[in-house]
C-alpha atoms as a PDB file:
ATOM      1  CA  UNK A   1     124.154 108.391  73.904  1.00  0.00           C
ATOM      2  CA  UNK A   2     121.577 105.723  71.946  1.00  0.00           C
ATOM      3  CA  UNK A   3     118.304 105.880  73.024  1.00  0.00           C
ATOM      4  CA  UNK A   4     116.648 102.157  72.713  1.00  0.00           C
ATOM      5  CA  UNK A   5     113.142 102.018  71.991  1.00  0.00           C
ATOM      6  CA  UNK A   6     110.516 101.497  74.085  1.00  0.00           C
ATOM      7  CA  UNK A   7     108.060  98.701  73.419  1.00  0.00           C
ATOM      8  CA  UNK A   8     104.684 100.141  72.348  1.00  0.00           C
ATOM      9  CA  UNK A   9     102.530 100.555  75.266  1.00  0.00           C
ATOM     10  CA  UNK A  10      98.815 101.930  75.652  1.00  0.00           C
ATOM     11  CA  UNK A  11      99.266 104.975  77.787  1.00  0.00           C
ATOM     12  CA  UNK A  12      97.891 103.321  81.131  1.00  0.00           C
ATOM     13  CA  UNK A  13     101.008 101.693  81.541  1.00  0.00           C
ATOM     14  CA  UNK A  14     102.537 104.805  82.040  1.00  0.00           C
ATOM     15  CA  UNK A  15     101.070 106.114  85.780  1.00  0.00           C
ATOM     16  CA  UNK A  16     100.536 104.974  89.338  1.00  0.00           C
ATOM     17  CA  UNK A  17      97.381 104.321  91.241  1.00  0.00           C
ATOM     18  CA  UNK A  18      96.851 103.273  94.760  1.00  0.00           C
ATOM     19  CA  UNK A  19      94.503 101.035  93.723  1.00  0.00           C
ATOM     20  CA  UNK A  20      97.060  98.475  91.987  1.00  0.00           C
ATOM     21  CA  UNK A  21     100.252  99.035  94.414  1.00  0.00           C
ATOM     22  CA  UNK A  22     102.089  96.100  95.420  1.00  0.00           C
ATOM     23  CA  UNK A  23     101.362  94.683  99.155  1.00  0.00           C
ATOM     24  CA  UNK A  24     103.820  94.320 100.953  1.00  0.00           C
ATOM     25  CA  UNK A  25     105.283  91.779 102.979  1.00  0.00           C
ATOM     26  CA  UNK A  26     107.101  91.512 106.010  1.00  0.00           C
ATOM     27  CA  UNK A  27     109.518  88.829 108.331  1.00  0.00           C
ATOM     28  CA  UNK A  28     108.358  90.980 110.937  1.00  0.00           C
ATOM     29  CA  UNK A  29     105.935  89.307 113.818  1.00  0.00           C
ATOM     30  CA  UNK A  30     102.626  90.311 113.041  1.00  0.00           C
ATOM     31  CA  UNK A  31     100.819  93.056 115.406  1.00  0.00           C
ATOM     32  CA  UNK A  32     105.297  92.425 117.354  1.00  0.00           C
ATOM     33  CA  UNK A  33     105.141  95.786 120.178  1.00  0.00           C
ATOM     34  CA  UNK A  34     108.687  97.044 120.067  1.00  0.00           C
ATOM     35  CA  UNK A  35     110.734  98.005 123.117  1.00  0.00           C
ATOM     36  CA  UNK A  36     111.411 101.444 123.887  1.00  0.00           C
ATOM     37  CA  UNK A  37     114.935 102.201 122.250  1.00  0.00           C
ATOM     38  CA  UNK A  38     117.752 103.286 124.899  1.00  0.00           C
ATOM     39  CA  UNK A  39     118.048 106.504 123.793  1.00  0.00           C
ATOM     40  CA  UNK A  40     114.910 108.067 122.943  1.00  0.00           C
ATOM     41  CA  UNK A  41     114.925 111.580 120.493  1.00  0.00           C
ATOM     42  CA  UNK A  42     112.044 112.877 121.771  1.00  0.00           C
ATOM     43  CA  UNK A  43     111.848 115.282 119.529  1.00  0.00           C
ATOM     44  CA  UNK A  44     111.388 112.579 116.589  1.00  0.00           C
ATOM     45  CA  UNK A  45     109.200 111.044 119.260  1.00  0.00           C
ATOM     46  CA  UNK A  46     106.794 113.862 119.589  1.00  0.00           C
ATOM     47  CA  UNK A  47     106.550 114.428 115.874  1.00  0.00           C
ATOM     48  CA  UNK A  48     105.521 110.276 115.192  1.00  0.00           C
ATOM     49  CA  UNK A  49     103.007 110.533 118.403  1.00  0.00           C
ATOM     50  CA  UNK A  50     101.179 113.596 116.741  1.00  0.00           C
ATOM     51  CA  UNK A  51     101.135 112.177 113.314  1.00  0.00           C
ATOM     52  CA  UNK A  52     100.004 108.918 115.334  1.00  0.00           C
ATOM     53  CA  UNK A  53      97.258 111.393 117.136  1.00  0.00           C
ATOM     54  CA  UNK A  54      96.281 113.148 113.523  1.00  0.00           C
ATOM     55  CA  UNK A  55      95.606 109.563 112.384  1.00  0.00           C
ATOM     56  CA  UNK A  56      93.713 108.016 114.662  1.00  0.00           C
ATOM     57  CA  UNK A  57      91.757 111.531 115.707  1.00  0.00           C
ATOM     58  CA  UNK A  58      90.834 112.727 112.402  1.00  0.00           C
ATOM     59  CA  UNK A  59      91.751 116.512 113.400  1.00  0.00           C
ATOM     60  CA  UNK A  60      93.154 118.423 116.335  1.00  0.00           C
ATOM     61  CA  UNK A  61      93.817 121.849 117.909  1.00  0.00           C
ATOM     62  CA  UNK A  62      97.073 123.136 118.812  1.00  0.00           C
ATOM     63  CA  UNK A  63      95.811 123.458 122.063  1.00  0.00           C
ATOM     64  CA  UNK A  64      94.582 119.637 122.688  1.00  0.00           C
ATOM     65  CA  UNK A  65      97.831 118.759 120.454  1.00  0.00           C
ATOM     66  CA  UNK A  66     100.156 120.627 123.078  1.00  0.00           C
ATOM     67  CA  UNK A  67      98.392 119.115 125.919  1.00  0.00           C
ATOM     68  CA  UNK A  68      98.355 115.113 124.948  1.00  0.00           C
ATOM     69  CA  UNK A  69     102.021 115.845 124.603  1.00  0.00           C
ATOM     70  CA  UNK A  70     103.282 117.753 127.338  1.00  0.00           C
ATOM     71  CA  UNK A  71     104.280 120.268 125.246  1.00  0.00           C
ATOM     72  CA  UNK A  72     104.562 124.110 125.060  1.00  0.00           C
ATOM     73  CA  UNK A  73     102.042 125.598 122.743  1.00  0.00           C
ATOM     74  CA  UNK A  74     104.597 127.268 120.635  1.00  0.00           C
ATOM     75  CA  UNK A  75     105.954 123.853 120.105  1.00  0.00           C
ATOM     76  CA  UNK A  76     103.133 122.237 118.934  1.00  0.00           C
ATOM     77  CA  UNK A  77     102.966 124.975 116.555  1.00  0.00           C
ATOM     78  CA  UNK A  78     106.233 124.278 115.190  1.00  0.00           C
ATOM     79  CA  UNK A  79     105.522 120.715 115.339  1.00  0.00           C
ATOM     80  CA  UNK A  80     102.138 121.072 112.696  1.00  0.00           C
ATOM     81  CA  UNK A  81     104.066 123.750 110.855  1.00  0.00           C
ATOM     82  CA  UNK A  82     106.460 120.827 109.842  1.00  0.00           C
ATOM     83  CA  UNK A  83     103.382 118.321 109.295  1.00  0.00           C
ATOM     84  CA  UNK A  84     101.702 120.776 106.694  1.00  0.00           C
ATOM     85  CA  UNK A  85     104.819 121.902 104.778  1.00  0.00           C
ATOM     86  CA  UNK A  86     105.768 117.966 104.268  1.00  0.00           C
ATOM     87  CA  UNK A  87     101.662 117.268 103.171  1.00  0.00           C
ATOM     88  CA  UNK A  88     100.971 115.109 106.238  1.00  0.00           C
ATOM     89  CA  UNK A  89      98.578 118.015 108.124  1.00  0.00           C
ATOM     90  CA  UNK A  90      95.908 120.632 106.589  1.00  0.00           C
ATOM     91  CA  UNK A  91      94.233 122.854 108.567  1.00  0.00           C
ATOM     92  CA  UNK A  92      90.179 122.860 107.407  1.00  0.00           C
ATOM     93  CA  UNK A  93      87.922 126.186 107.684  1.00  0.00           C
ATOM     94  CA  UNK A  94      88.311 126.006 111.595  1.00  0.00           C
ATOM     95  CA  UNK A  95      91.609 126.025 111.451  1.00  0.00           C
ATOM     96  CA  UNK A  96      91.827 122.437 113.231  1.00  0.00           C
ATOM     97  CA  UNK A  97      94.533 119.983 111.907  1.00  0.00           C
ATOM     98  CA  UNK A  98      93.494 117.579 109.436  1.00  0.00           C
ATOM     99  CA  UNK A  99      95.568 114.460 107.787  1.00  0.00           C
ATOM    100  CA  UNK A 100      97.021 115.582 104.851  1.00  0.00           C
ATOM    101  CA  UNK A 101      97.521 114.090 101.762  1.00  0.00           C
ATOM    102  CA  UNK A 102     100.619 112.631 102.303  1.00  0.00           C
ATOM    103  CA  UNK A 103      99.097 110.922 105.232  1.00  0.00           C
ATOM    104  CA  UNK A 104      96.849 108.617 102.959  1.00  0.00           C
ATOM    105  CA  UNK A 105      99.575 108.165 100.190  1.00  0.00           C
ATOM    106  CA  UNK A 106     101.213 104.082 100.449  1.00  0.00           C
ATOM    107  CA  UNK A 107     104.555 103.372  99.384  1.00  0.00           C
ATOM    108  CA  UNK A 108     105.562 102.609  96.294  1.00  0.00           C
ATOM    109  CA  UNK A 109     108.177  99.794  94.952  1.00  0.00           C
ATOM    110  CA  UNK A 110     109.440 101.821  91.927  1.00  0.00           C
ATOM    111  CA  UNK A 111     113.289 101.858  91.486  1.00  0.00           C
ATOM    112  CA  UNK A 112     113.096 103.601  88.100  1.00  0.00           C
ATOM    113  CA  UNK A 113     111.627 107.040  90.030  1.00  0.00           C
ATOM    114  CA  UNK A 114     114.919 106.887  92.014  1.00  0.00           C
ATOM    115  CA  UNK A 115     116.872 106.286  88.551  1.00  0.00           C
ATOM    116  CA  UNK A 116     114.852 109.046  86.690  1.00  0.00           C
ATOM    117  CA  UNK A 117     115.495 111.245  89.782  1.00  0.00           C
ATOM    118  CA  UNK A 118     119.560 110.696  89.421  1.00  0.00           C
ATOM    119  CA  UNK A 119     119.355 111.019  85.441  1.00  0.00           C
ATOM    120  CA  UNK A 120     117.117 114.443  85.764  1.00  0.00           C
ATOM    121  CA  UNK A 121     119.828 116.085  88.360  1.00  0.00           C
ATOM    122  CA  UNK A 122     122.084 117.555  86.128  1.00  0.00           C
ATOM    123  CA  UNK A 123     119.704 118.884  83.586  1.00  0.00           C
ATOM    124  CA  UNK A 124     117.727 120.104  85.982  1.00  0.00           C
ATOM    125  CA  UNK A 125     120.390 121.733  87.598  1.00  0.00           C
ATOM    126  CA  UNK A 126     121.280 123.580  84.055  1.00  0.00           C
ATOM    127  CA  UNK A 127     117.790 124.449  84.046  1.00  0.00           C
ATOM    128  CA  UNK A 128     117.656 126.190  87.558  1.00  0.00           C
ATOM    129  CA  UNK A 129     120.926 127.674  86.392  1.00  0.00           C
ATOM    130  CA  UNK A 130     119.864 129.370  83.617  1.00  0.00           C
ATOM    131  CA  UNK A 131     116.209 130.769  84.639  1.00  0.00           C
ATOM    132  CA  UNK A 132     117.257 131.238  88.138  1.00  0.00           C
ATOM    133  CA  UNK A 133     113.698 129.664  89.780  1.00  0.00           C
ATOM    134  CA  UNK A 134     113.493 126.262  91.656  1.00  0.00           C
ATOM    135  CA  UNK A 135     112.651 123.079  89.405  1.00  0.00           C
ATOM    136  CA  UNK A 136     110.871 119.564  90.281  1.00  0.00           C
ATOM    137  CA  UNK A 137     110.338 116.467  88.452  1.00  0.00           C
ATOM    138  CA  UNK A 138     107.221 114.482  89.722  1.00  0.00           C
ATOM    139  CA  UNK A 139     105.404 111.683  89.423  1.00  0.00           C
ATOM    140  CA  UNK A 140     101.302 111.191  89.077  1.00  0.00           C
ATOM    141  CA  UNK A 141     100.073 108.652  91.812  1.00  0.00           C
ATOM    142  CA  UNK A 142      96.323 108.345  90.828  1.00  0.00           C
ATOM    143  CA  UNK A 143      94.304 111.345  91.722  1.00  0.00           C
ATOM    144  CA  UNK A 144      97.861 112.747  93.668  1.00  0.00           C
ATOM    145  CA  UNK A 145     101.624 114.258  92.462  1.00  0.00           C
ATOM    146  CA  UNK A 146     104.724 113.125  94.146  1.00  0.00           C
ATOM    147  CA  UNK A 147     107.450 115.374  94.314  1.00  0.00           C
ATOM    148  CA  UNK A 148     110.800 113.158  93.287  1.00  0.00           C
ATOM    149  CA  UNK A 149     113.247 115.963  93.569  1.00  0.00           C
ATOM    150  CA  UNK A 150     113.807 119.532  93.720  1.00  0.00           C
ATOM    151  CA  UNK A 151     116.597 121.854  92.584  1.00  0.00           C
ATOM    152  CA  UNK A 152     116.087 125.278  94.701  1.00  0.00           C
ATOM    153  CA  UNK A 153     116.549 128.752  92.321  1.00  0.00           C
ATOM    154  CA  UNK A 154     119.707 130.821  93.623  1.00  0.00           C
ATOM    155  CA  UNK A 155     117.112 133.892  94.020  1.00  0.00           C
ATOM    156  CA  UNK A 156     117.053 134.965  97.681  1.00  0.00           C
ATOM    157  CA  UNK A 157     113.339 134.742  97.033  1.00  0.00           C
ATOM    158  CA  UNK A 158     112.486 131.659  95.886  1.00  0.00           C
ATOM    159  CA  UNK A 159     110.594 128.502  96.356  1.00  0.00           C
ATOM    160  CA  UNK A 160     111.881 126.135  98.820  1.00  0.00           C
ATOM    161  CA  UNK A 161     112.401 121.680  98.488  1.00  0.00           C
ATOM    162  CA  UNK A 162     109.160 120.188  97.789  1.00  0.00           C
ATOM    163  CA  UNK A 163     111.020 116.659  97.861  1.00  0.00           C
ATOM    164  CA  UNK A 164     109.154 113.987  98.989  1.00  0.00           C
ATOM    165  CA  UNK A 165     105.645 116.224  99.445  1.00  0.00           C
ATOM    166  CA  UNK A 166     102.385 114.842  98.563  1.00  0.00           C
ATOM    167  CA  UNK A 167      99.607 117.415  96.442  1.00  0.00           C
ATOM    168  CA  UNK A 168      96.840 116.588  94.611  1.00  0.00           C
ATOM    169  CA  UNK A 169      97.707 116.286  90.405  1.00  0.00           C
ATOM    170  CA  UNK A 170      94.847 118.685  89.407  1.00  0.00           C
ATOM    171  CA  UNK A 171      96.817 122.155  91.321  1.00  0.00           C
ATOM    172  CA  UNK A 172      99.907 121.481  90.245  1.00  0.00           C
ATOM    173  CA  UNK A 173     101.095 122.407  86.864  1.00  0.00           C
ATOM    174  CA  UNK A 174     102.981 119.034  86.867  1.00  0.00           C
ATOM    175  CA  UNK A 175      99.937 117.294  87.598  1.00  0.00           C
ATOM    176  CA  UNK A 176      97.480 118.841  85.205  1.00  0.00           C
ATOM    177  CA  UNK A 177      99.995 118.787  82.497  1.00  0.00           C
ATOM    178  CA  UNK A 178      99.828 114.903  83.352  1.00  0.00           C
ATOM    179  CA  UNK A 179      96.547 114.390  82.985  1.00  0.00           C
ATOM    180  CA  UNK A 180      96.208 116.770  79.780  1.00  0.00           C
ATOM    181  CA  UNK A 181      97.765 113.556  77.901  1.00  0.00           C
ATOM    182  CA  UNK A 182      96.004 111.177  79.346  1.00  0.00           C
ATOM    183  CA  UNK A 183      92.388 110.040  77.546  1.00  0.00           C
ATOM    184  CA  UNK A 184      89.104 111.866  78.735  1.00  0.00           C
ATOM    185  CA  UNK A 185      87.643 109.290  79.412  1.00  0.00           C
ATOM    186  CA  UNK A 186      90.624 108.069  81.760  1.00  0.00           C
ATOM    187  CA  UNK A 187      90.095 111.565  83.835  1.00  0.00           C
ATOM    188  CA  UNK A 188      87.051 110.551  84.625  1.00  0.00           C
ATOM    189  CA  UNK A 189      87.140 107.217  85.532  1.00  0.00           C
ATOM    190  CA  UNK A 190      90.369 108.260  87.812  1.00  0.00           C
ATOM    191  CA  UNK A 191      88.062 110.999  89.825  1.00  0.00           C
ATOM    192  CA  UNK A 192      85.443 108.616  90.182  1.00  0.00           C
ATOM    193  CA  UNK A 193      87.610 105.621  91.177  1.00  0.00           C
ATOM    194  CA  UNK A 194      87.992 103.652  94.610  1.00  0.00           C
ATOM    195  CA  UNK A 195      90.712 105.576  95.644  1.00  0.00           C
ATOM    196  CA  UNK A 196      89.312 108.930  95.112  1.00  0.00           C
ATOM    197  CA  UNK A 197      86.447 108.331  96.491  1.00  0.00           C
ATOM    198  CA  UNK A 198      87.927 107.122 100.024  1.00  0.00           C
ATOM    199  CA  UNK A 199      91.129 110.247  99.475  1.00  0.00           C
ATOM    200  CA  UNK A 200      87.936 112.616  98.899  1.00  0.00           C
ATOM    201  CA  UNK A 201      89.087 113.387  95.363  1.00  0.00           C
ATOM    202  CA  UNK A 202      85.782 112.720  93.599  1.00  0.00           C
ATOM    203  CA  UNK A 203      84.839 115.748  90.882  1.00  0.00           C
ATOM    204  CA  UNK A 204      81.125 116.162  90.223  1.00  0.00           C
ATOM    205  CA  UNK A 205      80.199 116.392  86.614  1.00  0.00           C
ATOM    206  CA  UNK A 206      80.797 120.313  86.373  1.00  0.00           C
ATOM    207  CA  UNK A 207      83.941 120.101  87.973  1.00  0.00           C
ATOM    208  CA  UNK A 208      85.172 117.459  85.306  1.00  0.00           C
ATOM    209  CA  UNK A 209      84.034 119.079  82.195  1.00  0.00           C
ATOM    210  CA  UNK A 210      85.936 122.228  83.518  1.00  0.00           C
ATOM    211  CA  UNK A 211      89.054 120.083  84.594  1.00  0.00           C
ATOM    212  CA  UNK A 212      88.733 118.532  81.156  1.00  0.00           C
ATOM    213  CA  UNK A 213      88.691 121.913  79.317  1.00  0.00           C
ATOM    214  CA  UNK A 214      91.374 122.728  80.860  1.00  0.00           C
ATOM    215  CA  UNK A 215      93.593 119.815  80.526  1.00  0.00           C
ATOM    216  CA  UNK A 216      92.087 120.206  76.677  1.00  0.00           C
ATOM    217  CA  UNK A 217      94.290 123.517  76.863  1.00  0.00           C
ATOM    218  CA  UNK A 218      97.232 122.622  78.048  1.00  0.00           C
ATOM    219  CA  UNK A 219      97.715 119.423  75.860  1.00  0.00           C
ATOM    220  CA  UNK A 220      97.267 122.233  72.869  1.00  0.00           C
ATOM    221  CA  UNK A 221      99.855 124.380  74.051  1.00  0.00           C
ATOM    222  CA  UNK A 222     102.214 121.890  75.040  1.00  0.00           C
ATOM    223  CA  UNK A 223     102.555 123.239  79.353  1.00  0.00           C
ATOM    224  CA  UNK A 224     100.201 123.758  82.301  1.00  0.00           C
ATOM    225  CA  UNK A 225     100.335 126.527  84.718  1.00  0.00           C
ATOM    226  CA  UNK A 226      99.820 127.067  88.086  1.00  0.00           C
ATOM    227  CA  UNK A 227      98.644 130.033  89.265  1.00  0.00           C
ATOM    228  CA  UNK A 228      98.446 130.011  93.471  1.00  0.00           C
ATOM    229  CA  UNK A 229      96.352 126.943  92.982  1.00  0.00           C
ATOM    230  CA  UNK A 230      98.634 124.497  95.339  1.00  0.00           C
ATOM    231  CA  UNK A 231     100.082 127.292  97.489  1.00  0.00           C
ATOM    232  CA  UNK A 232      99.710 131.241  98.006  1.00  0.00           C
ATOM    233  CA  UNK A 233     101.971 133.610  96.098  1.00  0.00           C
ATOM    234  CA  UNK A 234     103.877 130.638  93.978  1.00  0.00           C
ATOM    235  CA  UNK A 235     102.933 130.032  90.315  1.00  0.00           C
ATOM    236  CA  UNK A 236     104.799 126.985  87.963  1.00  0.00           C
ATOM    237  CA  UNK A 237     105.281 125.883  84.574  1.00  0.00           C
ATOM    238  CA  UNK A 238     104.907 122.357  84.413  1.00  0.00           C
ATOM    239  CA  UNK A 239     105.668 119.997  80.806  1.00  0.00           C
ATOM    240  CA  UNK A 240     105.144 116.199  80.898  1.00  0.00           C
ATOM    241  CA  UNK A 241     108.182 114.010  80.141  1.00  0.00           C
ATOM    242  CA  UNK A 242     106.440 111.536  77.786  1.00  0.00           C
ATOM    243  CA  UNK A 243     107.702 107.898  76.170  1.00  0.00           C
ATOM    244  CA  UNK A 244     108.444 107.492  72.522  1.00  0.00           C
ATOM    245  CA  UNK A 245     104.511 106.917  71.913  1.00  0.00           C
ATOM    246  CA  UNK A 246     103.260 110.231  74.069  1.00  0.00           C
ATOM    247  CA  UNK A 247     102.616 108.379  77.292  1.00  0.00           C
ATOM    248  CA  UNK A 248     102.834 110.896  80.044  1.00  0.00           C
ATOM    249  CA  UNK A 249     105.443 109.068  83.433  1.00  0.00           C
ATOM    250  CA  UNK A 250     106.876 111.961  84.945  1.00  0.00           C
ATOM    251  CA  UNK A 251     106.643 116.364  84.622  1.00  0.00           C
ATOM    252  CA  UNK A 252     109.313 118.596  85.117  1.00  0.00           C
ATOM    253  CA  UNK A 253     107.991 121.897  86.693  1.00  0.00           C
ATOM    254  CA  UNK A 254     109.292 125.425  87.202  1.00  0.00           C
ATOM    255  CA  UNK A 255     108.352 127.167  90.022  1.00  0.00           C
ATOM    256  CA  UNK A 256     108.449 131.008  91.514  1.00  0.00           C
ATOM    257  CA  UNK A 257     107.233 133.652  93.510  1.00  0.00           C
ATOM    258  CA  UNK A 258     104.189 134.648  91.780  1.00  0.00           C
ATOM    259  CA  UNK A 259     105.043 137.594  90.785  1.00  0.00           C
ATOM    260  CA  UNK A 260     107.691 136.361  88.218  1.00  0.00           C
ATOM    261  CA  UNK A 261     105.474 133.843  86.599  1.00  0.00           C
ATOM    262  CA  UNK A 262     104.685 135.826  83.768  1.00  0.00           C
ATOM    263  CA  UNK A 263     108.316 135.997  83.027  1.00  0.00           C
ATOM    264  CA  UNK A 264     108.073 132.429  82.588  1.00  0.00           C
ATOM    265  CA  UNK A 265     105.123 132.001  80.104  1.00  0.00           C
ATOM    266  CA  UNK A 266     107.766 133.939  77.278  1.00  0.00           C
ATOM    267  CA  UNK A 267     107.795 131.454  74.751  1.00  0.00           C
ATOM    268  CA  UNK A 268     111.632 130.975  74.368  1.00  0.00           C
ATOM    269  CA  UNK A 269     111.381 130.089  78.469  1.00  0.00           C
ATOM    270  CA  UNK A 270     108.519 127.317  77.768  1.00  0.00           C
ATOM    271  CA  UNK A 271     110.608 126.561  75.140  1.00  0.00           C
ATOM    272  CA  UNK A 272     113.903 125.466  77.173  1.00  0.00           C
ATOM    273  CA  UNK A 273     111.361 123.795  79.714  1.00  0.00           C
ATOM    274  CA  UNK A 274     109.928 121.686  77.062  1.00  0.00           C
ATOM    275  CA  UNK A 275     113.556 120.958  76.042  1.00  0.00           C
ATOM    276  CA  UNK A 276     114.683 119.888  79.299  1.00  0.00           C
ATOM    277  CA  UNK A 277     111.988 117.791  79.325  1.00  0.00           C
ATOM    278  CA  UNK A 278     112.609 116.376  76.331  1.00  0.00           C
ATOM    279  CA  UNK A 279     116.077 115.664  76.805  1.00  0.00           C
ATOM    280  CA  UNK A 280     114.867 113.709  80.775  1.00  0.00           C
ATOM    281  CA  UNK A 281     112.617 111.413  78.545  1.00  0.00           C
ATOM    282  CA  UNK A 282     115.667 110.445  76.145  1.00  0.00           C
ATOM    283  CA  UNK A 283     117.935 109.711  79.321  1.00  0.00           C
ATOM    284  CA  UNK A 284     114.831 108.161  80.871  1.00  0.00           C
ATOM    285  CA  UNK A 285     114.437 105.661  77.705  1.00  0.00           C
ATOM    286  CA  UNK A 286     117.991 104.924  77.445  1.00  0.00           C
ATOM    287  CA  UNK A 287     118.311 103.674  81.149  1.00  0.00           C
ATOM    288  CA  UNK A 288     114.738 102.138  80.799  1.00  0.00           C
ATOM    289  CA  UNK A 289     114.114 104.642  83.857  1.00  0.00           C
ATOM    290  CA  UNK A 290     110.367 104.455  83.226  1.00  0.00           C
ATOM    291  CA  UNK A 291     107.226 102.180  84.460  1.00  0.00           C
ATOM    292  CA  UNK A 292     107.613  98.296  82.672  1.00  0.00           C
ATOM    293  CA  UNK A 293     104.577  96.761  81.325  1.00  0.00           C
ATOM    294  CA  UNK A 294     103.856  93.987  83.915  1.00  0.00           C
ATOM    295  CA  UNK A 295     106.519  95.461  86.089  1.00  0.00           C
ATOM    296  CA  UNK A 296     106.335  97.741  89.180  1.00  0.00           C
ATOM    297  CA  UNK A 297     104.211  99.590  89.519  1.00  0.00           C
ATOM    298  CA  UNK A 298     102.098 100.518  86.728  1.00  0.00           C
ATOM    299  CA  UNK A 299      98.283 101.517  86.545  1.00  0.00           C
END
């Protein structure tokens, strides 16, 4: 299959950032209150009025959750159990319900990530195949990752769909992995930015230089791990799918039960990772399944 070549692009072409997505437009009325459909699901409709309720309260209890919508308690549970697996609830040290991060993340206009997804199936598919652990390919949207797609391990214990989830770039090994090619001085201006600063994403000077050591790392050695630091008992592999010229738009990650990571750090298995990845990329540039300069969207 030829692979065409990219135009030569600076590498902040390559990512996403809230702060330059497109605005969108609508032939809908303005502030138009729609009529109550015929036939209600009211269990859709209980799961939009707490996600309405997390947004405009800032946090709730189960208990005040339950109660605003005539609900059992056990319910409600279910209910923010959903929330917080898809990223749009966190519970904080009280255990109250908090937005999550996929509450603050805006849509994107970005056909390519659908293309890359349909181009990465297969070989991700060969990749789950052979290792036996769940993959994802991702995208970086400023300070935050965005799960594209997810091929689930055959292991009866394995890590789930992450499809669609929200999680901030710097505890995922996708994310870090990311960022390890992108510029220092890049990092830093993205953790001090607009956007991270309202998402609450800002890193104090200590914080950077570590985050910058270890990015430092993991460009050396080529992957990023992640050990727990997203979510307890599962570790990943992650290795950026990069353009012709090294510009990081996408990561392809392996992910397990913790306890098998260390199987996954042998370096024949980071090997076939970084191979996979490789071989998304050439796909990627033959479909042009990657950010445009001056197209949509790009940092």
């Amino acid at each position: 299959m030829p692979i065409l070549r990219l135009r030569a692009l600076t590498a902040h072409n390559y990512s996403l950032t809230a702060e330059k997505l497109p605005q969108y437009t609508s032939s809908v009325k303005k502030n138009a209150i729609q009529a109550r459909p015929t036939y209600v699901i009211e269990s859709v409709d209980n799961v939009l009025r707490l996600l309405q309720l997390l947004r405009d309260s800032g946090s709730l209890r189960v208990t005040d959750a339950a109660a605003e919508l005539d609900i059992a308690l056990s319910t409600a549970h279910r209910l923010f159990s959903m929330l917080v697996y898809r990223g749009f609830a966190t519970q904080d040290e009280q255990r109250r319900y908090v937005p999550g991060p996929a509450m603050d993340a805006r849509a994107i206009r970005a056909p390519w990530t659908r293309e890359l997804r349909d181009l990465a199936a297969p070989e991700m598919e060969a990749l789950s195949g052979e290792l036996g652990e769940t993959i994802n390919i991702m995208i970086r949207v400023g300070t935050d990752i965005r799960f594209l797609h997810t091929v689930e391990g055959g292991a009866v214990l394995r890590v789930g769909d992450r499809t669609g989830s929200v999680v901030p770039a710097l505890h995922t090994s996708g994310g870090k992995i990311m960022l390890a090619h992108e510029p220092a001085e890049k990092v830093r201006a993205l953790y001090r930015s607009r956007s991270a600063v309202a998402s609450g994403r800002t890193l104090d000077e200590t914080s950077l230089d570590r985050l910058l050591g270890q990015l430092m790392s993991a460009r050396s050695v080529g992957f990023a791990v992640n050990r727990e630091e997203s979510e307890d008992g599962v570790g990943a592999v992650g290795v950026a799918i990069l353009t012709p010229g090294g510009a990081p738009f996408a990561a392809i990650s392996v992910a397990c039960p913790v306890g098998r990571l260390d199987r996954l750090l042998a370096p024949e298995t980071v090997t076939r990772v970084q191979r996979c990845a490789i071989d998304v990329a050439e796909l990627a540039a033959s479909y042009s399944a990657f950010p445009q300069e001056g197209g949509e969207p790009s940092r």
